[in-house]
Protein backbone atom coordinates (compact mmCIF):
# COMPACT_ATOMS: atom_id res chain seq x y z
CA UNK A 1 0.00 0.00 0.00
CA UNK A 2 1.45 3.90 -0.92
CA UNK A 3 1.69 6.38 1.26
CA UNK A 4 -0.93 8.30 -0.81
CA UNK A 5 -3.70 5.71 -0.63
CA UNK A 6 -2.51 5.46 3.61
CA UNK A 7 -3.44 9.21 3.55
CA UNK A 8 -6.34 8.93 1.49
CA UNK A 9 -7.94 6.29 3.96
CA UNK A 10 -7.13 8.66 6.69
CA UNK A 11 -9.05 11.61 5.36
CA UNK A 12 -11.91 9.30 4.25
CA UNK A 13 -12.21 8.15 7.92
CA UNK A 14 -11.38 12.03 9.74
CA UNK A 15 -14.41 12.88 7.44
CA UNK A 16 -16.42 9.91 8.94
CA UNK A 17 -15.32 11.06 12.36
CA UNK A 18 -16.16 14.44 11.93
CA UNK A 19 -19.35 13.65 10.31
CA UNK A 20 -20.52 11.14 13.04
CA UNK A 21 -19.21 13.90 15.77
CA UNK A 22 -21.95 16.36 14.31
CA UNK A 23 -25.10 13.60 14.21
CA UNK A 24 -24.60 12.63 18.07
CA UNK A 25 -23.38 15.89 19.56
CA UNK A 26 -26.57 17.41 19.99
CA UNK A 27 -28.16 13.61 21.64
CA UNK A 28 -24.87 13.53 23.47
CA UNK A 29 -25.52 17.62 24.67
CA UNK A 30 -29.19 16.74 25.62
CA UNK A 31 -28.20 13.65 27.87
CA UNK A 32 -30.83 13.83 31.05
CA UNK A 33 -30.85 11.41 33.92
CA UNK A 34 -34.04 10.59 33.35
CA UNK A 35 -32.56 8.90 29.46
CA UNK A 36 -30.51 6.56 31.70
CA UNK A 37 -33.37 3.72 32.42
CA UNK A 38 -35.07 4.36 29.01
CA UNK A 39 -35.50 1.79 27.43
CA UNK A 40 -34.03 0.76 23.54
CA UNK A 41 -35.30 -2.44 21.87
CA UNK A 42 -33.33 -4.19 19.25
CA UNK A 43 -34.99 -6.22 16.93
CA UNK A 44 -33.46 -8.38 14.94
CA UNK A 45 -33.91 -9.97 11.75
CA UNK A 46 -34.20 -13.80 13.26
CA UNK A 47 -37.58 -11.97 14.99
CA UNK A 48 -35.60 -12.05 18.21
CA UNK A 49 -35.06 -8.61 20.06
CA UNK A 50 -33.08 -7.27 22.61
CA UNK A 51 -34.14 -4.41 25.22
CA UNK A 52 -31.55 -2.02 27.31
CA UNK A 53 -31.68 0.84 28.96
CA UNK A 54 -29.96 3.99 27.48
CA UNK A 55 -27.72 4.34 30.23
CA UNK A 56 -26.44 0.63 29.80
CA UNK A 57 -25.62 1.84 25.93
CA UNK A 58 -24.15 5.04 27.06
CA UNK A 59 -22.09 3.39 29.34
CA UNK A 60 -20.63 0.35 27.34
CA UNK A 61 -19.61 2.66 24.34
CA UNK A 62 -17.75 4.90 26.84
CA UNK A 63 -15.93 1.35 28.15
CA UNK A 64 -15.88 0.15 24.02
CA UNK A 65 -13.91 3.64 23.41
CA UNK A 66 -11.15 2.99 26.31
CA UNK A 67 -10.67 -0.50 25.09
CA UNK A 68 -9.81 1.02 21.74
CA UNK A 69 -7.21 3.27 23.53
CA UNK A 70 -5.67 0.48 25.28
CA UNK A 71 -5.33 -1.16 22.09
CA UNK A 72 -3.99 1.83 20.46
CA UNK A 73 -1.11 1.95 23.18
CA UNK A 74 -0.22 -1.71 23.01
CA UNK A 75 0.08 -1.50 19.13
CA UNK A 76 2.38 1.87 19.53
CA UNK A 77 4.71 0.44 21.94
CA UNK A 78 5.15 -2.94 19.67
CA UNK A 79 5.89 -0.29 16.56
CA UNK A 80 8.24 1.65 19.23
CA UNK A 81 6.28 4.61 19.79
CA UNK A 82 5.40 6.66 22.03
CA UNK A 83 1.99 4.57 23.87
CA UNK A 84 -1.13 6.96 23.77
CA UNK A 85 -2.08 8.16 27.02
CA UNK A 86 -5.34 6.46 27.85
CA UNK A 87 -6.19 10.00 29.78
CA UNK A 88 -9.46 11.35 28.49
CA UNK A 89 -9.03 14.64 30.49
CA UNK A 90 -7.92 17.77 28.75
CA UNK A 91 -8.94 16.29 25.50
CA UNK A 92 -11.63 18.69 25.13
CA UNK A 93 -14.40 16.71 24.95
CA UNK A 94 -16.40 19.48 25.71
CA UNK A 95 -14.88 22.75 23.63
């Protein structure tokens, strides 16, 4: 693989990012306490279904990102890097 088709894949997914980032802002913004033992079903295509509450969701994609983080480290050391700091504070998650 070139270098130019390594930075064309990471453009097409910074635009997926940043295009993702706009759609769940405003859900993310409007967050209430009350959204935390809502409940979501799933339904899938087997006619089984699923139900959790929003909260539950919320709270395993938060986990799902930190795993990714971890992962991110591990595979930086191995390549001799620097590991990325699994610190979510002063990331601006909230500029």
């Amino acid at each position: 693989m070139t270098y130019g088709r390594i930075f064309k894949i990471k453009r097409y997914f910074e635009a997926l990012s940043n295009q993702f980032h706009k759609e769940i802002e405003s859900y993310i913004r409007s967050w209430s306490n009350e959204m935390d033992v809502q409940s979501v079903t799933i339904s899938y295509p087997n006619g089984q279904s699923d139900t959790f509450k929003q909260g539950e969701i919320m709270r395993h994609v938060i986990a799902h990102e930190i795993h990714h983080i971890g992962q991110l480290s591990v595979w930086a050391s191995e390549l001799g890097r620097e590991p990325v700091t699994a610190n979510v504070i002063s990331r601006g998650l909230f500029e």
